[in-house]
C-alpha atoms as a PDB file:
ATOM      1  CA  UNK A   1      49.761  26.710  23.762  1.00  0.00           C
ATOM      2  CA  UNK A   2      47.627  28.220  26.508  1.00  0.00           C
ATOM      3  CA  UNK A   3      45.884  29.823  23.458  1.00  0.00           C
ATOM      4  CA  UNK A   4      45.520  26.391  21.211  1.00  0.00           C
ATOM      5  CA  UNK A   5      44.388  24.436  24.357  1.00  0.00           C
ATOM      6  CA  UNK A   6      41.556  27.261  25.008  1.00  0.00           C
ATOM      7  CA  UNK A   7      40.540  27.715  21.264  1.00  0.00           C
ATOM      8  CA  UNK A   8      40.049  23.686  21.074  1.00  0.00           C
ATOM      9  CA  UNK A   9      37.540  23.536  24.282  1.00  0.00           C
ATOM     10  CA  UNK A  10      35.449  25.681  22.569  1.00  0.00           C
ATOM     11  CA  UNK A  11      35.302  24.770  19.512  1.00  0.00           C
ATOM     12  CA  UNK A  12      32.227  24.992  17.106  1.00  0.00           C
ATOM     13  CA  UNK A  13      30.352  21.501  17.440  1.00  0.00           C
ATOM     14  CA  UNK A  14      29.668  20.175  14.246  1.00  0.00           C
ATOM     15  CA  UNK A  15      26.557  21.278  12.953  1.00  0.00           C
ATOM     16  CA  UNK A  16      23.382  18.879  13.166  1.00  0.00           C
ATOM     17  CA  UNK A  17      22.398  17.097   9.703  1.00  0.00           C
ATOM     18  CA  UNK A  18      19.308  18.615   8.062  1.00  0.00           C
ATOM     19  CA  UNK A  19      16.195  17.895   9.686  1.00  0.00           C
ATOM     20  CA  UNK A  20      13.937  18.340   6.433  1.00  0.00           C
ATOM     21  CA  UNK A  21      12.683  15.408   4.052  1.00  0.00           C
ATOM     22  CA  UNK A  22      12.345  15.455   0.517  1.00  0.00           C
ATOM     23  CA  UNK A  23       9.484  14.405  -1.182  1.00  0.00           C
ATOM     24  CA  UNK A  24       9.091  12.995  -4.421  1.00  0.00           C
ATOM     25  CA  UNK A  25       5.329  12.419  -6.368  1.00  0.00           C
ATOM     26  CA  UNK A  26       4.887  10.117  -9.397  1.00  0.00           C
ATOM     27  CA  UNK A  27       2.613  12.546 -10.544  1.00  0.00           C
ATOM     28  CA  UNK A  28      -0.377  14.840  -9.682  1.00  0.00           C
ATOM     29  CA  UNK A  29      -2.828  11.822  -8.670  1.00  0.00           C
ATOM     30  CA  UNK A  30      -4.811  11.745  -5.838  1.00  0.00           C
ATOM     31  CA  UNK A  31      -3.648   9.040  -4.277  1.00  0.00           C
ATOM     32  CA  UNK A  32      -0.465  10.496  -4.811  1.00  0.00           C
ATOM     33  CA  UNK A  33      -1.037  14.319  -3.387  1.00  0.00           C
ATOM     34  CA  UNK A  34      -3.748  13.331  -0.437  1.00  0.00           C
ATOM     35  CA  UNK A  35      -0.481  11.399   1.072  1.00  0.00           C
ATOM     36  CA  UNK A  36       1.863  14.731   0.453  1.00  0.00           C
ATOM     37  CA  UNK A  37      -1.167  16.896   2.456  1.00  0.00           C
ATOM     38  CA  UNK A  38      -1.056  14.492   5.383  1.00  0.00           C
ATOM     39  CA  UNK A  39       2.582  14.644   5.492  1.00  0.00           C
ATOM     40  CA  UNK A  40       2.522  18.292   5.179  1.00  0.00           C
ATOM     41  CA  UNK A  41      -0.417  18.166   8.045  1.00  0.00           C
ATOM     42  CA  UNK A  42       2.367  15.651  10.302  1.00  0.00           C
ATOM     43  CA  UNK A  43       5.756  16.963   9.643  1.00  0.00           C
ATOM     44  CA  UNK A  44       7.125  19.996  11.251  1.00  0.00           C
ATOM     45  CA  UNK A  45      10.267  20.309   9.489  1.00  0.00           C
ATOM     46  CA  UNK A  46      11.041  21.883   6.289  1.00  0.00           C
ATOM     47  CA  UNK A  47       9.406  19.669   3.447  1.00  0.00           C
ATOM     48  CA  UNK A  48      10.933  20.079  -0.297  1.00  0.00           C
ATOM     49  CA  UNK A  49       8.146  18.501  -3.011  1.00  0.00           C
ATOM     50  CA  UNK A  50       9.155  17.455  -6.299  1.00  0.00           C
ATOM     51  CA  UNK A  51       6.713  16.062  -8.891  1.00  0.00           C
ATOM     52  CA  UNK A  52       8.115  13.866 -11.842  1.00  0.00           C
ATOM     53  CA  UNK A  53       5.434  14.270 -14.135  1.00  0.00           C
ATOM     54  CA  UNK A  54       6.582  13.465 -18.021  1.00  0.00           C
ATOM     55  CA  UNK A  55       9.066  10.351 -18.135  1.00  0.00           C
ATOM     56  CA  UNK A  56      11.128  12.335 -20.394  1.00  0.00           C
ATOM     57  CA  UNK A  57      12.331  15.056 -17.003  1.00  0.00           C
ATOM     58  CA  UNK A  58      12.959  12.116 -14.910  1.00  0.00           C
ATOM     59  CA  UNK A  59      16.589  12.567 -15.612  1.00  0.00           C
ATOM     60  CA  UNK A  60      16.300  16.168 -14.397  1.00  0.00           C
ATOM     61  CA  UNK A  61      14.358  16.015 -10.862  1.00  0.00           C
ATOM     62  CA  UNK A  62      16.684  12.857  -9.899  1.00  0.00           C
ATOM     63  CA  UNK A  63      19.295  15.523 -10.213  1.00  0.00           C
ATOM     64  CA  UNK A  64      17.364  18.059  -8.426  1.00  0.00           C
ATOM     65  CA  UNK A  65      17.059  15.765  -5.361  1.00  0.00           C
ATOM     66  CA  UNK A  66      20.487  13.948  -5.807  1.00  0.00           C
ATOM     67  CA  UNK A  67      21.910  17.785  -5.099  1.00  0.00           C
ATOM     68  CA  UNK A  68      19.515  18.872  -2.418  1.00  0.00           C
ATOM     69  CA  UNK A  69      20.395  18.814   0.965  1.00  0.00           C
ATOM     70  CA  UNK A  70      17.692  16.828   2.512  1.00  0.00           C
ATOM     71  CA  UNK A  71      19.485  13.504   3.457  1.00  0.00           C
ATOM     72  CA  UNK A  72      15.819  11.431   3.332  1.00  0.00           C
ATOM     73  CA  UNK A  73      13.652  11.258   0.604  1.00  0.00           C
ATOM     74  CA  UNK A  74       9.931  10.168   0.471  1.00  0.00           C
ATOM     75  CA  UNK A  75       9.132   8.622  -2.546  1.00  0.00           C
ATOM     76  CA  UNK A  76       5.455   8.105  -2.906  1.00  0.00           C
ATOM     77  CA  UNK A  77       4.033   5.654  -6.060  1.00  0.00           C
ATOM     78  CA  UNK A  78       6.010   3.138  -8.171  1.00  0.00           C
ATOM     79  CA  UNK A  79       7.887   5.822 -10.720  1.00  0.00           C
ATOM     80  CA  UNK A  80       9.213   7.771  -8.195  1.00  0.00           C
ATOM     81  CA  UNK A  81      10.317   4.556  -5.840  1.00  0.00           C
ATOM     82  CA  UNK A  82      12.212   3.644  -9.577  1.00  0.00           C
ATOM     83  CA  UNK A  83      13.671   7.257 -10.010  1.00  0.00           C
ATOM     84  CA  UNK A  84      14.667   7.219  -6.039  1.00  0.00           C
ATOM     85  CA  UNK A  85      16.163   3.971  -6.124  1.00  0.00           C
ATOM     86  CA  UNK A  86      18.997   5.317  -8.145  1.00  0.00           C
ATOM     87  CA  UNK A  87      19.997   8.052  -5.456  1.00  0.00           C
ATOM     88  CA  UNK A  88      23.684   8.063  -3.934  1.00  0.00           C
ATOM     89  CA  UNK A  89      23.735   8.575  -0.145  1.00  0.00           C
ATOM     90  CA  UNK A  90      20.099   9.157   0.431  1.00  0.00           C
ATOM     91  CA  UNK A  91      17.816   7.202   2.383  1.00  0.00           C
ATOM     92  CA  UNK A  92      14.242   6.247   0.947  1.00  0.00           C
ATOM     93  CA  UNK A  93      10.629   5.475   2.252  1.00  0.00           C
ATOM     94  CA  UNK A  94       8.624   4.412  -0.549  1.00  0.00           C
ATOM     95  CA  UNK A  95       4.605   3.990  -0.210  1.00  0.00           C
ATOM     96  CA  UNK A  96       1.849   3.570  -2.704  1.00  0.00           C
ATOM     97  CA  UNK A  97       3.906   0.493  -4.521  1.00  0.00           C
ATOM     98  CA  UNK A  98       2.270  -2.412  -4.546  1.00  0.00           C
ATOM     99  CA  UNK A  99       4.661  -4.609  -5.936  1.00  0.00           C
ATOM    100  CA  UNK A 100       7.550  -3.760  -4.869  1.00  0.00           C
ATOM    101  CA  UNK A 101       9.362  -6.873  -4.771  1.00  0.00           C
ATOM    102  CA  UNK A 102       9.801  -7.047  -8.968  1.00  0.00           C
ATOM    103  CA  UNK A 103      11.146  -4.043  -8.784  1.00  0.00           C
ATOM    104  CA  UNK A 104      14.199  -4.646  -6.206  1.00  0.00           C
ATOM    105  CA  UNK A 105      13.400  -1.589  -4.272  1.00  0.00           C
ATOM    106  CA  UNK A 106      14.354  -3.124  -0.874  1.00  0.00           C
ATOM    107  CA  UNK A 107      17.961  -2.499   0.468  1.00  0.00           C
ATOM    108  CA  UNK A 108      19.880  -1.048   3.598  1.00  0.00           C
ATOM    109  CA  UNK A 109      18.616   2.328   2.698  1.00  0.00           C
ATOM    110  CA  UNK A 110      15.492   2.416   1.221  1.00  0.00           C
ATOM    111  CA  UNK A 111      12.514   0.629   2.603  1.00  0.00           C
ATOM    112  CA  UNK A 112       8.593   0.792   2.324  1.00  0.00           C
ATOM    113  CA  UNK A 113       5.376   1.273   3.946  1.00  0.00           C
ATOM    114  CA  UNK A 114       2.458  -1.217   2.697  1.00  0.00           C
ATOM    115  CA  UNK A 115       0.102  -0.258   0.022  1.00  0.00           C
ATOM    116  CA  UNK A 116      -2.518  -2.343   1.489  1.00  0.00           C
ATOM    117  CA  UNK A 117      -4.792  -2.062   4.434  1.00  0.00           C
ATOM    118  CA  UNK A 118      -4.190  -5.164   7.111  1.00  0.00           C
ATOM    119  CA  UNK A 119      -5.831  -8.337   5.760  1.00  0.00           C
ATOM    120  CA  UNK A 120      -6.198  -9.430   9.336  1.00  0.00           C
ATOM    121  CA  UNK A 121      -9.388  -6.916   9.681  1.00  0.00           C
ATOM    122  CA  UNK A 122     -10.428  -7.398   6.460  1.00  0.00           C
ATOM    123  CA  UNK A 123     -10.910 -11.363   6.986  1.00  0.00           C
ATOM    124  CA  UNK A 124     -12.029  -9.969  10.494  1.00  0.00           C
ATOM    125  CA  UNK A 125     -14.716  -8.304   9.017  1.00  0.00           C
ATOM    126  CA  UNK A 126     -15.676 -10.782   6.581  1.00  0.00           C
ATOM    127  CA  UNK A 127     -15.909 -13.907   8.477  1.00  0.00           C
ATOM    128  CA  UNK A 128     -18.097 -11.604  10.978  1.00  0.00           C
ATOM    129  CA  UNK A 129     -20.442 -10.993   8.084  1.00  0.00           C
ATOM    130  CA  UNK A 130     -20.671 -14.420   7.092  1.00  0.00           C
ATOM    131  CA  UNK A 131     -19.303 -17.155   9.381  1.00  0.00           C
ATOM    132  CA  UNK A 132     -19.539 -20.002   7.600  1.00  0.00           C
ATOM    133  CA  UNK A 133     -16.786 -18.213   4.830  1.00  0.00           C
ATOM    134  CA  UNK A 134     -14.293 -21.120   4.503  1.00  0.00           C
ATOM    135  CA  UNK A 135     -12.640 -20.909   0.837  1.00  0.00           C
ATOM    136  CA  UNK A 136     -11.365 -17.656  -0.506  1.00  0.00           C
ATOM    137  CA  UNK A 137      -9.631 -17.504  -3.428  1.00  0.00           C
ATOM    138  CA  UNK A 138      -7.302 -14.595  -4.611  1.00  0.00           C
ATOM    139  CA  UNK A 139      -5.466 -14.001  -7.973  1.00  0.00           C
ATOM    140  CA  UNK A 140      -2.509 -12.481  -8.604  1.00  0.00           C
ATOM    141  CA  UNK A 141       0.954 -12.037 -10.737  1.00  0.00           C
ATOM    142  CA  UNK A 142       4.055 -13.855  -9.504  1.00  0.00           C
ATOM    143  CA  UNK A 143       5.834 -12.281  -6.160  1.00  0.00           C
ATOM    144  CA  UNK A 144       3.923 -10.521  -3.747  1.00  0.00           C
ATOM    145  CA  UNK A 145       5.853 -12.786  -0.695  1.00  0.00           C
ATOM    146  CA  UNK A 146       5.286 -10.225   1.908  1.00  0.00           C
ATOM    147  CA  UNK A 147       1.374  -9.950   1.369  1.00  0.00           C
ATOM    148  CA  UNK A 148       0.510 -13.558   0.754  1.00  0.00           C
ATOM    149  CA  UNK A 149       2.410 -14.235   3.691  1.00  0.00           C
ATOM    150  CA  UNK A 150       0.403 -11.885   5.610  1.00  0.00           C
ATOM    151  CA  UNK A 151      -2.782 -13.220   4.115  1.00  0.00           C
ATOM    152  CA  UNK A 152      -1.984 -17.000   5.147  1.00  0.00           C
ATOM    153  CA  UNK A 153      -1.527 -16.126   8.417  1.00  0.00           C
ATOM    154  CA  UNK A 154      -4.876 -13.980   8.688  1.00  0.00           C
ATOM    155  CA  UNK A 155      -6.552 -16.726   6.711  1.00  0.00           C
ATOM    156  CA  UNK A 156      -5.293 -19.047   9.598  1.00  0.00           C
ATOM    157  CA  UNK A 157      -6.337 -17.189  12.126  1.00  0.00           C
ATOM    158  CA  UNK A 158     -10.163 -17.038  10.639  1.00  0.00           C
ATOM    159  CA  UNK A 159     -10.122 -20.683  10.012  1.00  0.00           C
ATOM    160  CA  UNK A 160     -10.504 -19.762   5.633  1.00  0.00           C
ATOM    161  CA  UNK A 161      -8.543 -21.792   3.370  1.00  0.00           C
ATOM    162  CA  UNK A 162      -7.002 -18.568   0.981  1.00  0.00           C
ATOM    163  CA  UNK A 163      -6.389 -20.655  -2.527  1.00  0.00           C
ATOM    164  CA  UNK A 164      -3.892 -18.842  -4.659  1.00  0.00           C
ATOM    165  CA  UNK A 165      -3.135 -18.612  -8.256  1.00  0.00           C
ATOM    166  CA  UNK A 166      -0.673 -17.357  -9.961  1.00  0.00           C
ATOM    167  CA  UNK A 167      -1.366 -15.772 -13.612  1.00  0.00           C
ATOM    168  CA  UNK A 168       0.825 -14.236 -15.868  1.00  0.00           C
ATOM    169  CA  UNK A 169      -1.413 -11.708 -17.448  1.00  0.00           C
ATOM    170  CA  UNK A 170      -4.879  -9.983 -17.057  1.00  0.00           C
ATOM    171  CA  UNK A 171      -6.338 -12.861 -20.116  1.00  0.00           C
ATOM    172  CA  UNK A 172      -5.389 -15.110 -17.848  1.00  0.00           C
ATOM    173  CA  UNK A 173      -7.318 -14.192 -15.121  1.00  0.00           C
ATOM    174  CA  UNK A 174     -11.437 -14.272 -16.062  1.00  0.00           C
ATOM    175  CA  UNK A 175     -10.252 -17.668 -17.593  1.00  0.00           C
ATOM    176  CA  UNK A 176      -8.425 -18.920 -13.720  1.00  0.00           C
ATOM    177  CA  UNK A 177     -11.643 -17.209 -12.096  1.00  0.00           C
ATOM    178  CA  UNK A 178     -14.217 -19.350 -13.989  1.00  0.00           C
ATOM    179  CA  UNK A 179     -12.430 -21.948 -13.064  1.00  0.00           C
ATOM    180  CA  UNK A 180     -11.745 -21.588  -9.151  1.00  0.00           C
ATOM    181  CA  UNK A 181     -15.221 -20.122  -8.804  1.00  0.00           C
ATOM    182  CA  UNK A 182     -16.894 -23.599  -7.882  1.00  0.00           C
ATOM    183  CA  UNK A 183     -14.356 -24.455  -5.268  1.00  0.00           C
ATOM    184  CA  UNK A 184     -14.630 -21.319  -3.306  1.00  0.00           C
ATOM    185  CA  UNK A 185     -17.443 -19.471  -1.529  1.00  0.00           C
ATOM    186  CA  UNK A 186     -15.491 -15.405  -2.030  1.00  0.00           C
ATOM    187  CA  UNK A 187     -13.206 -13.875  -4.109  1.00  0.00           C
ATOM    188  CA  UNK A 188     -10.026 -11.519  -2.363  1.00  0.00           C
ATOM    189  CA  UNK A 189      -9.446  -8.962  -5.287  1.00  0.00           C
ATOM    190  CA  UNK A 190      -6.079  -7.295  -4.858  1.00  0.00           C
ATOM    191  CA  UNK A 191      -4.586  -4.414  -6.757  1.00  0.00           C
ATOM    192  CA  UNK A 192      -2.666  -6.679  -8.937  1.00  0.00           C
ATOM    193  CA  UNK A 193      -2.579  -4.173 -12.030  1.00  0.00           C
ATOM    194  CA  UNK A 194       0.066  -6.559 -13.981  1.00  0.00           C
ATOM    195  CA  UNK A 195      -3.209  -9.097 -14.054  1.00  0.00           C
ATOM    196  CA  UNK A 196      -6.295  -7.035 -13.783  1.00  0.00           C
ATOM    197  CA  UNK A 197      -7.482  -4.153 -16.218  1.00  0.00           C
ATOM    198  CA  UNK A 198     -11.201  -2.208 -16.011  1.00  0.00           C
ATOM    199  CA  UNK A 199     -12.395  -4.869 -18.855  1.00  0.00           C
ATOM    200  CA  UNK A 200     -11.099  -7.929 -16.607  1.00  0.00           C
ATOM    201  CA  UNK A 201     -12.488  -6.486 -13.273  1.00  0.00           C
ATOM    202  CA  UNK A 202     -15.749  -5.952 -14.783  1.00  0.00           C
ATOM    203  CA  UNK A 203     -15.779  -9.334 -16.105  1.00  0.00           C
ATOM    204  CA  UNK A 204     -14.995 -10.638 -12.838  1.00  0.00           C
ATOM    205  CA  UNK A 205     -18.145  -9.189 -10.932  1.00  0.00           C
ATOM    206  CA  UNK A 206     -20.567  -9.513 -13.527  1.00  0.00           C
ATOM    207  CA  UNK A 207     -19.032 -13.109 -13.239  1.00  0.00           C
ATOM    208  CA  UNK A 208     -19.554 -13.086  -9.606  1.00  0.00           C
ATOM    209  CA  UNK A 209     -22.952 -11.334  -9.422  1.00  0.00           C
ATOM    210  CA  UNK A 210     -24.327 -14.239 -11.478  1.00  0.00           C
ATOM    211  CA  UNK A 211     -22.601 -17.401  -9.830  1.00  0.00           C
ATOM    212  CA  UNK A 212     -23.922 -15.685  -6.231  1.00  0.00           C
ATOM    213  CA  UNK A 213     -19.993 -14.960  -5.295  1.00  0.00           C
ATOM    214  CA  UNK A 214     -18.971 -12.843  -2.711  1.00  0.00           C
ATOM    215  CA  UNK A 215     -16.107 -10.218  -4.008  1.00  0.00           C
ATOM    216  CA  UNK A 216     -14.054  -8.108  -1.360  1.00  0.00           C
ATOM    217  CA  UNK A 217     -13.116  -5.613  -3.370  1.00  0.00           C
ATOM    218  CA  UNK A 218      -9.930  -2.992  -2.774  1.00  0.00           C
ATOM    219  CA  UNK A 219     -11.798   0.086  -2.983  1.00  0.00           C
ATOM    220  CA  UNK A 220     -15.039   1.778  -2.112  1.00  0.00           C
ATOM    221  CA  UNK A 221     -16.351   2.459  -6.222  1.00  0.00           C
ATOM    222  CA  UNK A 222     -16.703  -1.278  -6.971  1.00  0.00           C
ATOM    223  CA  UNK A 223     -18.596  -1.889  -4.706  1.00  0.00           C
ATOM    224  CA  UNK A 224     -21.325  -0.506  -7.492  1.00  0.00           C
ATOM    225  CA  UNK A 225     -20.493  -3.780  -9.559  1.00  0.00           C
ATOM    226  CA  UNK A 226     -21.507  -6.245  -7.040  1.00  0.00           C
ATOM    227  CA  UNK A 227     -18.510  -6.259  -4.207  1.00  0.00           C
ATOM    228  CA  UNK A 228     -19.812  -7.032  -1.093  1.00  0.00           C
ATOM    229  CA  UNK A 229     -17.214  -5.837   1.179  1.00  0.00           C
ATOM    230  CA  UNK A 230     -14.934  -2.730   0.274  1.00  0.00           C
ATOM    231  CA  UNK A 231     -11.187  -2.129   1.716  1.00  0.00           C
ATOM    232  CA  UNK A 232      -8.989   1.142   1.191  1.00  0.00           C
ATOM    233  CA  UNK A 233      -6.184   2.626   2.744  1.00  0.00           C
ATOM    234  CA  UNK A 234      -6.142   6.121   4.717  1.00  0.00           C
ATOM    235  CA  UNK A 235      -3.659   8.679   3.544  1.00  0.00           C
ATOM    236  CA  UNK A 236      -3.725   9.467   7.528  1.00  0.00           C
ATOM    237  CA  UNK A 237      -2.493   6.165   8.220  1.00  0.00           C
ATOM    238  CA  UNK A 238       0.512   6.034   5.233  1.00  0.00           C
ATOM    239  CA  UNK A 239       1.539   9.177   6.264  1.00  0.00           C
ATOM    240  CA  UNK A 240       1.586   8.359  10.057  1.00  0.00           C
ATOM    241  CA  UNK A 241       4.013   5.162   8.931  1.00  0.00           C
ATOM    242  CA  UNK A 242       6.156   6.693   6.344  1.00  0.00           C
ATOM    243  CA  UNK A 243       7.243   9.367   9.337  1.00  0.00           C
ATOM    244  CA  UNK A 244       7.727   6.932  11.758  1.00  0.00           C
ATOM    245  CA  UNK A 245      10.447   5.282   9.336  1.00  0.00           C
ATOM    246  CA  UNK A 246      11.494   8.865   8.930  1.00  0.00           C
ATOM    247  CA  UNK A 247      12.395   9.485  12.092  1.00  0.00           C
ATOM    248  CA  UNK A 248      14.549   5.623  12.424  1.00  0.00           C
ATOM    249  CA  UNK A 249      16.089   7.097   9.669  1.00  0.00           C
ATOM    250  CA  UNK A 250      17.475  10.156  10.869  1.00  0.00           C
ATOM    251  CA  UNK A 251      18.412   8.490  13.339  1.00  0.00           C
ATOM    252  CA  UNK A 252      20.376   5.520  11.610  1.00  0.00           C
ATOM    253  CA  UNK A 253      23.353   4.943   9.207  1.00  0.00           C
ATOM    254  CA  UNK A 254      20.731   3.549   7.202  1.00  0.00           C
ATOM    255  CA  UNK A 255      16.725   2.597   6.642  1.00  0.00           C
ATOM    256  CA  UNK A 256      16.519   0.004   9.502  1.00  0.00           C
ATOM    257  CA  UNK A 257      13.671  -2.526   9.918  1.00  0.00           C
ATOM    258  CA  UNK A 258      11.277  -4.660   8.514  1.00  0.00           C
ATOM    259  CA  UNK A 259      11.482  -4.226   4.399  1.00  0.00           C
ATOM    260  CA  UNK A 260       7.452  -3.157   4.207  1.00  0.00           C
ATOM    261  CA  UNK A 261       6.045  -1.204   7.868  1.00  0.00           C
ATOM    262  CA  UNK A 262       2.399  -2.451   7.762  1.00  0.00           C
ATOM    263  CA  UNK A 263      -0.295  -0.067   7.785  1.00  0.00           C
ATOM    264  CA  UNK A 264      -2.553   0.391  11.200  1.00  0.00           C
ATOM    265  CA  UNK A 265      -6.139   0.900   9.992  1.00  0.00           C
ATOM    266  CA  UNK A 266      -8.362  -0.220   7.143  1.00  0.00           C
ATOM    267  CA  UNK A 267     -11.522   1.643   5.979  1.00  0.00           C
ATOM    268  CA  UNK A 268     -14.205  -1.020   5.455  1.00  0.00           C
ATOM    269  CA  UNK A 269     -17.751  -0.858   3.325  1.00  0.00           C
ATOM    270  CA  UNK A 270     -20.585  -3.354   3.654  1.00  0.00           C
ATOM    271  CA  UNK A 271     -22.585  -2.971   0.438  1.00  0.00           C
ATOM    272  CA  UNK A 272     -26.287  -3.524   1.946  1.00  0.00           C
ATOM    273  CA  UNK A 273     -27.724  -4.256  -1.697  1.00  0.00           C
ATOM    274  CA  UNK A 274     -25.483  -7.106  -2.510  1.00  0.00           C
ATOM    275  CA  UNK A 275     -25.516  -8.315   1.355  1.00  0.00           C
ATOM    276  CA  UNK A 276     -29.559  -8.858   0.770  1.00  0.00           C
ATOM    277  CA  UNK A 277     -29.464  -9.894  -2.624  1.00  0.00           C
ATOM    278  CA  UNK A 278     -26.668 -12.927  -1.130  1.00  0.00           C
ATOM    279  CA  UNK A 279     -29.308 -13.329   1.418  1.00  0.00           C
ATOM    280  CA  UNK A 280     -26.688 -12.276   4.230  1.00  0.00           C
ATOM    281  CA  UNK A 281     -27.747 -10.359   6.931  1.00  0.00           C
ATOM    282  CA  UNK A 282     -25.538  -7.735   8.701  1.00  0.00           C
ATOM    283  CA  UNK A 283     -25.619  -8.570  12.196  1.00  0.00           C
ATOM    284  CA  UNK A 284     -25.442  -5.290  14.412  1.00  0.00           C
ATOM    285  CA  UNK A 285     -21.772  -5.005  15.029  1.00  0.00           C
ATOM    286  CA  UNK A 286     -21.209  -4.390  11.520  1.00  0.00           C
ATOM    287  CA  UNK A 287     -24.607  -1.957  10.646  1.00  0.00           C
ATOM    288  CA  UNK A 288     -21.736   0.927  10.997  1.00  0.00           C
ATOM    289  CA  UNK A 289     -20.418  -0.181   7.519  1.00  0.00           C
ATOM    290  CA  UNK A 290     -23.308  -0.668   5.660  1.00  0.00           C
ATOM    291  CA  UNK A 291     -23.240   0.745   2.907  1.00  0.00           C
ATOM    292  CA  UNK A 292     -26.010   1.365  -0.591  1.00  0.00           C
ATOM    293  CA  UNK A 293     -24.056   1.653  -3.815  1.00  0.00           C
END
């Protein structure tokens, strides 16, 4: 008994649940693998990468995880957020999904990180540039609740009046354009791809360029077509908020929080050319920016 009792105070505790994360690309893009090297750069632990590459050996790496041992997986683009969301007993950060609400990614155990930078600093920014901005317009698919909430408020704040509309597919959109051009002084572009191809975004600045509209665009290259302000995401940043959910996680019976964490930091252009050909000067908080196409 003596024995039993002794045996029993020291027995083995039960060993800790595995620190390291599992990682999952949608394939070798660059948006894609610059978030993997920052979460390589941030995470200490053991880090097991997976890439899903051809649809048809989906099947296969879903396995692959589904067996390993690492009880969180990172899930980074909209194929792999799809593949992850049919784990069993794994928790999931997804990032670099748009539109994630069509695809019913949200539950107890798998959450997101934005795929957009804050709107507050990009209105910030813009209104700064031109204060007498009052009526934006933006275009997108149907959805997208979390970020046209967002939006409205940021609007709000900036005293713009953001006009929606809702299209159902990328013909639809030149044609909304043309016609909400003459009630607003700059178009939002978001990364809508249900509603926007290249033909349709180039349609939409050369559109722009000759009505005298101002475009924020969502990344740095279109800024060459006529967008006057430029907004992208830092793979710094995602990485810094897919680890913080990490860490809730390991530390949770599930994903807890907010559906989408919001992203810190938003890398902003100025394109000088189409600033002077708008006849907008850049006052000298923004020169920083500036920016020549």
């Amino acid at each position: 008994m003596f024995g039993a009792l002794l045996s029993g105070c020291f027995a083995t505790a039960p060993a800790p649940a595995p620190s390291g994360i599992a990682v999952l690309l949608s394939d070798g893009s660059p948006a894609f693998t610059g978030v993997q090297r920052e979460l390589r750069k941030k995470y200490p632990q053991p880090m097991e990468a997976y890439t899903l590459g051809n649809e048809t050996g989906y099947s296969a790496v879903q396995k692959k995880i589904q067996s390993a041992p690492e009880p969180v997986v990172v899930a980074i683009g909209l194929p792999a957020a799809r593949v992850a969301r049919g784990l069993v007993g794994k928790k999931v950060i997804f990032c670099q999904v748009f539109n994630y609400e069509d695809e019913d990614l949200v539950t107890s155990w798998m959450k997101g990180v934005a795929a957009t930078a804050p709107v507050r600093e990009q209105f910030r920014v813009w209104k700064s540039l031109y204060p007498k901005l009052s009526r934006v317009g933006v275009i997108t698919g149907k959805s997208l609740h979390g970020l046209m909430k967002e939006a409205q408020t940021a609007a709000g704040e900036y005293k713009i009046r953001l006009e929606r509309v809702e299209v159902r597919s990328d013909k639809e959109t030149i044609y909304a354009y043309k016609q909400l051009a003459p009630k607003i002084e700059g178009l939002w572009l978001v990364p809508d791809n249900r509603v926007l191809s290249r033909d349709v975004i180039r349609d939409i600045m050369a559109h722009s360029v000759k009505e005298g509209k101002q475009v924020a665009v969502f990344g740095h290259e279109l800024l060459s077509l006529g967008g006057l302000i430029s907004t992208e995401t830092g793979y710094a940043d995602i990485a810094e908020q897919v680890l913080a959910r990490v860490r809730q996680a390991q530390e949770a019976s599930g994903v807890p929080g907010e559906p989408v964490m919001p992203l810190t930091r938003a890398v902003i252009r100025i394109n000088s050319v189409m600033a002077k050909r708008l006849n907008i000067a850049i006052p000298g908080t923004l020169r920083g920016l500036a920016h020549a196409p």
